[in-house]
PDB file of N, CA and C in Angstrom:
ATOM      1  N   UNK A   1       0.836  -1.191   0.000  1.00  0.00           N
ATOM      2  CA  UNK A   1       0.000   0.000   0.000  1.00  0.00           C
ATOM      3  C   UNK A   1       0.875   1.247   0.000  1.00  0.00           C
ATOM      4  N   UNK A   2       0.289   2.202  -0.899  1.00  0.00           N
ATOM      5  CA  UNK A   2       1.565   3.485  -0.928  1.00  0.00           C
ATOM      6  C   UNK A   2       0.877   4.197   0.234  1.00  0.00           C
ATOM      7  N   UNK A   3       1.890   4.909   0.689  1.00  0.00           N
ATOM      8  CA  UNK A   3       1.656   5.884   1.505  1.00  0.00           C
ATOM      9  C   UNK A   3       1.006   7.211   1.177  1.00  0.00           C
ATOM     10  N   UNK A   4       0.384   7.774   2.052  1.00  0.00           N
ATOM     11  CA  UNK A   4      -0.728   8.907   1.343  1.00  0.00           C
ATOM     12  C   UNK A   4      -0.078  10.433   1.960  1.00  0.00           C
ATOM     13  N   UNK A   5       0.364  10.292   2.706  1.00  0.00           N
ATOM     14  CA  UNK A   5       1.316  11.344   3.204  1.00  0.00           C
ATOM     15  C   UNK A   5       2.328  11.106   3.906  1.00  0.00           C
ATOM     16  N   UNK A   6       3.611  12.002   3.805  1.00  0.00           N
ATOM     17  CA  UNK A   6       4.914  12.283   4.246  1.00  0.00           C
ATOM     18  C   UNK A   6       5.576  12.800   5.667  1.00  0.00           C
ATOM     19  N   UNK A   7       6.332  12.391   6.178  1.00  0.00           N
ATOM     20  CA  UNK A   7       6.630  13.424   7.467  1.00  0.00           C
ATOM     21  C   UNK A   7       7.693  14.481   6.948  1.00  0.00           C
ATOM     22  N   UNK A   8       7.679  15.635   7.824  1.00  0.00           N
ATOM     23  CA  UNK A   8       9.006  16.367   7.366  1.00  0.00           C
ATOM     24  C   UNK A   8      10.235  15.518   6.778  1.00  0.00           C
ATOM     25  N   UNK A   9      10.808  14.627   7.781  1.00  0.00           N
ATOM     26  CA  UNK A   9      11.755  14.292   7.663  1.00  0.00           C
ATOM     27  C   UNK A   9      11.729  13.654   6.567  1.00  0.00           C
ATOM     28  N   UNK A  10      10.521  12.590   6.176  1.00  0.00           N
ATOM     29  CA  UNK A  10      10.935  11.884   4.870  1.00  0.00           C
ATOM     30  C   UNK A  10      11.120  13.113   3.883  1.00  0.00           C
ATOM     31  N   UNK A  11      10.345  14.321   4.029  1.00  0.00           N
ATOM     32  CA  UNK A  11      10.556  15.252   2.545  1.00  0.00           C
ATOM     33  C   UNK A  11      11.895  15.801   2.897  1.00  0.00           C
ATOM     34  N   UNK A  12      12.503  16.090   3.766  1.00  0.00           N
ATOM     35  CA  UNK A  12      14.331  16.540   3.655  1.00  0.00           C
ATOM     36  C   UNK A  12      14.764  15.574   2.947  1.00  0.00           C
ATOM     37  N   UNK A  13      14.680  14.028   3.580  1.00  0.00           N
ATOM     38  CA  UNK A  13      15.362  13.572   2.827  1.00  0.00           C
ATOM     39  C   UNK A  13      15.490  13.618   1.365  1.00  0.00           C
ATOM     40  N   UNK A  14      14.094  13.305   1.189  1.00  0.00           N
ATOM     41  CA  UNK A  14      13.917  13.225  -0.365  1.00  0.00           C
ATOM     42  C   UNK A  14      14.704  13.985  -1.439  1.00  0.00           C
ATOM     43  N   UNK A  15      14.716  15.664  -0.605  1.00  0.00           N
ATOM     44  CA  UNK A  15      15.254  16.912  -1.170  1.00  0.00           C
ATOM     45  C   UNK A  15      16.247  17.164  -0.648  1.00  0.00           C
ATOM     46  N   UNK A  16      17.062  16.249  -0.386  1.00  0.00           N
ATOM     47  CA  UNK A  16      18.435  16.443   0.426  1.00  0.00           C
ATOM     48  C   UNK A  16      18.845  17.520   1.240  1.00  0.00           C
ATOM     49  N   UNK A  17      17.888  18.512   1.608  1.00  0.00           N
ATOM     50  CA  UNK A  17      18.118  19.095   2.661  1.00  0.00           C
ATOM     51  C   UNK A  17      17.781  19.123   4.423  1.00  0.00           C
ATOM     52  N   UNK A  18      18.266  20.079   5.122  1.00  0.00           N
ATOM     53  CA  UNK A  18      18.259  19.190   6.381  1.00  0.00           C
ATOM     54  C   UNK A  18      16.858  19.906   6.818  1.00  0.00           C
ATOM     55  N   UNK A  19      17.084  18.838   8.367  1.00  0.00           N
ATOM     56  CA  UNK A  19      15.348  18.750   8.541  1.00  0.00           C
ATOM     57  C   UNK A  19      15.045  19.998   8.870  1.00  0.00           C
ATOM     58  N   UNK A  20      15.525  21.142   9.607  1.00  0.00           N
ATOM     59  CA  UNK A  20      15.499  21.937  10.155  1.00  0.00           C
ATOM     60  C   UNK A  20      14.772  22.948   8.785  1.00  0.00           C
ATOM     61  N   UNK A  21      15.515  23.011   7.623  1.00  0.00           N
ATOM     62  CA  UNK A  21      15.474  23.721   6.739  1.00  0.00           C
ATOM     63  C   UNK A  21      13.869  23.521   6.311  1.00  0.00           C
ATOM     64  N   UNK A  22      13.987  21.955   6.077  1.00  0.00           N
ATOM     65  CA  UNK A  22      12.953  21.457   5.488  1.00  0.00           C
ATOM     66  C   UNK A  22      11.295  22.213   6.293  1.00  0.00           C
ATOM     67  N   UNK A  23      11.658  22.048   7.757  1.00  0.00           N
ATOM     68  CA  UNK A  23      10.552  22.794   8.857  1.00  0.00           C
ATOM     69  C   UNK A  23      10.287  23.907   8.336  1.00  0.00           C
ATOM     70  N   UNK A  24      11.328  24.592   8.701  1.00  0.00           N
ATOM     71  CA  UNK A  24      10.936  26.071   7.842  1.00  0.00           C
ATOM     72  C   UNK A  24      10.165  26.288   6.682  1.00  0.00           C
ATOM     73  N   UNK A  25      10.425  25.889   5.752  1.00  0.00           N
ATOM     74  CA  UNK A  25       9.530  25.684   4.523  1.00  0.00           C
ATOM     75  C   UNK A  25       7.920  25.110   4.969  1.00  0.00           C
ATOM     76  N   UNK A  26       7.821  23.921   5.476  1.00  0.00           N
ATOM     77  CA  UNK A  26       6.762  23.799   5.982  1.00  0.00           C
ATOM     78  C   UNK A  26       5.674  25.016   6.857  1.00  0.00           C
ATOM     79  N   UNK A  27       6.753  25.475   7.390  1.00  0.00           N
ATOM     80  CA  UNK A  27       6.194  26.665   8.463  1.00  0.00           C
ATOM     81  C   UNK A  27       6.116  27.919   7.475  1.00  0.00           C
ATOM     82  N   UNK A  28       6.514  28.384   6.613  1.00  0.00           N
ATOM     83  CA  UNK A  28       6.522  29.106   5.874  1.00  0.00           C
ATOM     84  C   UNK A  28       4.939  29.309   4.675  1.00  0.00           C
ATOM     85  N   UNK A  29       5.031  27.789   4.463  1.00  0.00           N
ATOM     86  CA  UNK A  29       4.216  27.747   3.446  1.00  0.00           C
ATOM     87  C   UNK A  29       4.035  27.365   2.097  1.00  0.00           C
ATOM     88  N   UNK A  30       5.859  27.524   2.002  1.00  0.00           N
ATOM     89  CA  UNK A  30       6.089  27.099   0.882  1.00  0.00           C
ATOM     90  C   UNK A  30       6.287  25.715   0.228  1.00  0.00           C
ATOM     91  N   UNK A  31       6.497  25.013   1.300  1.00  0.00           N
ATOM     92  CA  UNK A  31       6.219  23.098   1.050  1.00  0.00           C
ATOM     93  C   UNK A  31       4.781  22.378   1.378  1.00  0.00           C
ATOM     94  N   UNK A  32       4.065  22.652   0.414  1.00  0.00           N
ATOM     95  CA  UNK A  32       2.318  22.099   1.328  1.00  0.00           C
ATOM     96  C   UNK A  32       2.196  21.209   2.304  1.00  0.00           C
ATOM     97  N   UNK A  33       1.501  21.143   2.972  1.00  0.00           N
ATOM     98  CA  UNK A  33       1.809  20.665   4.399  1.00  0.00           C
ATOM     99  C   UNK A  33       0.156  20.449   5.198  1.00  0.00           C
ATOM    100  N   UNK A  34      -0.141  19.791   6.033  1.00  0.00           N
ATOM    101  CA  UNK A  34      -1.128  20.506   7.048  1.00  0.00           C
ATOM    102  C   UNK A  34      -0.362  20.119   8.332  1.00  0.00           C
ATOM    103  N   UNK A  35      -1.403  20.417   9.536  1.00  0.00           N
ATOM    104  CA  UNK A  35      -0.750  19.996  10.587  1.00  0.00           C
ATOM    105  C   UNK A  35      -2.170  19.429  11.461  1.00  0.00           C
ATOM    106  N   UNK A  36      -1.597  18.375  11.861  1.00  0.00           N
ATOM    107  CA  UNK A  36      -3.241  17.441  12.513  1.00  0.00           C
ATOM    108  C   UNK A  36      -2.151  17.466  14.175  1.00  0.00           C
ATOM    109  N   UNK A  37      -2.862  18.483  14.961  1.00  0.00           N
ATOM    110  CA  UNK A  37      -2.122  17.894  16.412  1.00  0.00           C
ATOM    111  C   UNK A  37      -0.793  18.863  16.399  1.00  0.00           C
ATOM    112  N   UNK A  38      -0.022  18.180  16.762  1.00  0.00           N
ATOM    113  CA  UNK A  38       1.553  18.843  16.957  1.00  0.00           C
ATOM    114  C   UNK A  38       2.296  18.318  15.583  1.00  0.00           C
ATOM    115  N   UNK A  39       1.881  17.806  14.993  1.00  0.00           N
ATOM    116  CA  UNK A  39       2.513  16.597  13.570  1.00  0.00           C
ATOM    117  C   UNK A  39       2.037  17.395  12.158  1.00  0.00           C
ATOM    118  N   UNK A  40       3.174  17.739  11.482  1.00  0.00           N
ATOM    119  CA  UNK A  40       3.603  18.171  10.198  1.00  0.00           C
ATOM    120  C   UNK A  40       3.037  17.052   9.265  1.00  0.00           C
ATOM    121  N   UNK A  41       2.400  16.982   8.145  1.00  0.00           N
ATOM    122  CA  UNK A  41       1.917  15.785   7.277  1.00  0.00           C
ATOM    123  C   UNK A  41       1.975  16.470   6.115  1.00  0.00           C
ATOM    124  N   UNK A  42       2.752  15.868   5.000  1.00  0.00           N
ATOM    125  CA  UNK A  42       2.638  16.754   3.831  1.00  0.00           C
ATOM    126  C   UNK A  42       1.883  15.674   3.083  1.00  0.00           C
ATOM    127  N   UNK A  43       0.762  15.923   2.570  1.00  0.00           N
ATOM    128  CA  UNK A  43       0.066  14.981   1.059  1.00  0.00           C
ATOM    129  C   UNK A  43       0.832  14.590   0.103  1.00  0.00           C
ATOM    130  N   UNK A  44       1.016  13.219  -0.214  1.00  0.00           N
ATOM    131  CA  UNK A  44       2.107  12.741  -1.098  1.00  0.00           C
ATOM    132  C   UNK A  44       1.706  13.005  -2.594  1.00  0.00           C
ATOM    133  N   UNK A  45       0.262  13.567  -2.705  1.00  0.00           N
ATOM    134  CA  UNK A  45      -0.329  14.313  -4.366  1.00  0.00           C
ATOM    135  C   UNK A  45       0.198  15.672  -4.558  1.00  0.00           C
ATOM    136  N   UNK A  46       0.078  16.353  -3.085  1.00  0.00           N
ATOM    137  CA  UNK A  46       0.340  17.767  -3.359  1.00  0.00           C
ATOM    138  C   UNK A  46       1.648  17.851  -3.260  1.00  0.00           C
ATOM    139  N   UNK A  47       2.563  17.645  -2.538  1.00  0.00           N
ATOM    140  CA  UNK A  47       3.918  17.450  -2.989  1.00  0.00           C
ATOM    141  C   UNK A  47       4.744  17.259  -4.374  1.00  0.00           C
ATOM    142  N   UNK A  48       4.145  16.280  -4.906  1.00  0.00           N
ATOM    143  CA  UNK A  48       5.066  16.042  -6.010  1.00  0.00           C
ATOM    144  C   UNK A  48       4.231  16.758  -7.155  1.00  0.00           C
ATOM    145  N   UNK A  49       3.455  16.955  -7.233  1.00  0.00           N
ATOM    146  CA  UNK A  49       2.716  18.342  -7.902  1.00  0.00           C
ATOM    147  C   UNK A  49       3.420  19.520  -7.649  1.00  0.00           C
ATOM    148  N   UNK A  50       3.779  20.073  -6.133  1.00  0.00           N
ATOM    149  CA  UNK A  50       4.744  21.111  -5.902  1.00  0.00           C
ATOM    150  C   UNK A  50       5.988  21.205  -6.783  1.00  0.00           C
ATOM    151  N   UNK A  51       6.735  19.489  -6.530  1.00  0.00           N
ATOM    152  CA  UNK A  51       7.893  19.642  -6.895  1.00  0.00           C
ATOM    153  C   UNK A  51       8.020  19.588  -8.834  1.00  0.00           C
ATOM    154  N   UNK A  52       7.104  19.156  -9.127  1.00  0.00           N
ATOM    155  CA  UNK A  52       6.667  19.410 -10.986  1.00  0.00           C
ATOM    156  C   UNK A  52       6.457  20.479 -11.094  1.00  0.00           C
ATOM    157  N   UNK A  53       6.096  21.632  -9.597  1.00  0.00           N
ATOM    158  CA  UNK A  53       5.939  22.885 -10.273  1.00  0.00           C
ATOM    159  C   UNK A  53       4.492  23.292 -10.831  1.00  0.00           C
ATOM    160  N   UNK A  54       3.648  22.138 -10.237  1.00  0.00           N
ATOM    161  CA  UNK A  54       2.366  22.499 -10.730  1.00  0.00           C
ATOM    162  C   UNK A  54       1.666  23.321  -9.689  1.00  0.00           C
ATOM    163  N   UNK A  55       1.921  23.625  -8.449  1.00  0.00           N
ATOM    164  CA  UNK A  55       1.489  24.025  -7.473  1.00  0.00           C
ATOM    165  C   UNK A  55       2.180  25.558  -7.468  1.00  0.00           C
ATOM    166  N   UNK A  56       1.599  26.518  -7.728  1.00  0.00           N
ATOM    167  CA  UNK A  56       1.984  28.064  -7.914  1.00  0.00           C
ATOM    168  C   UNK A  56       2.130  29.065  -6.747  1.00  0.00           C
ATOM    169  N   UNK A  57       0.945  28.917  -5.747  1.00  0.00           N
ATOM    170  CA  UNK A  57       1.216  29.902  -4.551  1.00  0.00           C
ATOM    171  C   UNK A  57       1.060  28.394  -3.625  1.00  0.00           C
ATOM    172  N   UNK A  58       1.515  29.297  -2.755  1.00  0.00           N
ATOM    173  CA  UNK A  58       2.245  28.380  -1.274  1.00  0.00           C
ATOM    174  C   UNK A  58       0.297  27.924  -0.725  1.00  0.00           C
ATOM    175  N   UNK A  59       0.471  27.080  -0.289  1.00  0.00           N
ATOM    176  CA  UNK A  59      -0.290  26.050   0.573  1.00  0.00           C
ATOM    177  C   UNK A  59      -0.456  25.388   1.379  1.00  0.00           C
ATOM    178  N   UNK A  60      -1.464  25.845   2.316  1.00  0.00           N
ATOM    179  CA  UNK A  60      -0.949  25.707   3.990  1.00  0.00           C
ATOM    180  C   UNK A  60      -2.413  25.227   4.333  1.00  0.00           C
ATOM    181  N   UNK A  61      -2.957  23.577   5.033  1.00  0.00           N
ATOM    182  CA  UNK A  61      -4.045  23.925   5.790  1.00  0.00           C
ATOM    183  C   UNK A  61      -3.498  23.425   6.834  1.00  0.00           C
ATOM    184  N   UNK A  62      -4.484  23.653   7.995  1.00  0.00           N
ATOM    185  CA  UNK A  62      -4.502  23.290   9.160  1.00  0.00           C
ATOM    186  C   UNK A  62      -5.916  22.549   9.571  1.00  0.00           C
ATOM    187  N   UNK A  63      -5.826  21.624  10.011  1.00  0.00           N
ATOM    188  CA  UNK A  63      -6.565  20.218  10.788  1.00  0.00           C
ATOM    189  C   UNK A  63      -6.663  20.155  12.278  1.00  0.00           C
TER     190      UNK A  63
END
């Protein structure tokens, strides 16, 4: 079964940058993201849509 969403850390890795960085972006807005609780979850559709560049302004919900 694929996974339907990401933690920070798996998306640093992915993008070889570190996690810290990676947060920021999350917190920013600019890596789509929501947050359910205290926990960062990025959608594994809206992500790689981001990273194709199909995703234009930053995207942020909250749960």
């Amino acid at each position: 079964m694929e996974q339907l969403t990401y933690s920070v850390e798996q998306v640093a890795e992915m993008l070889g940058v570190a996690r810290g960085v990676a947060y920021e972006q999350v917190r920013s807005g600019e890596i789509p993201a929501i947050r359910v609780g205290r926990r960062w979850l990025i959608p594994r559709n809206r992500f790689h849509a981001w990273l194709d560049g199909e995703v234009r302004e930053s995207v942020r919900g909250v749960a």
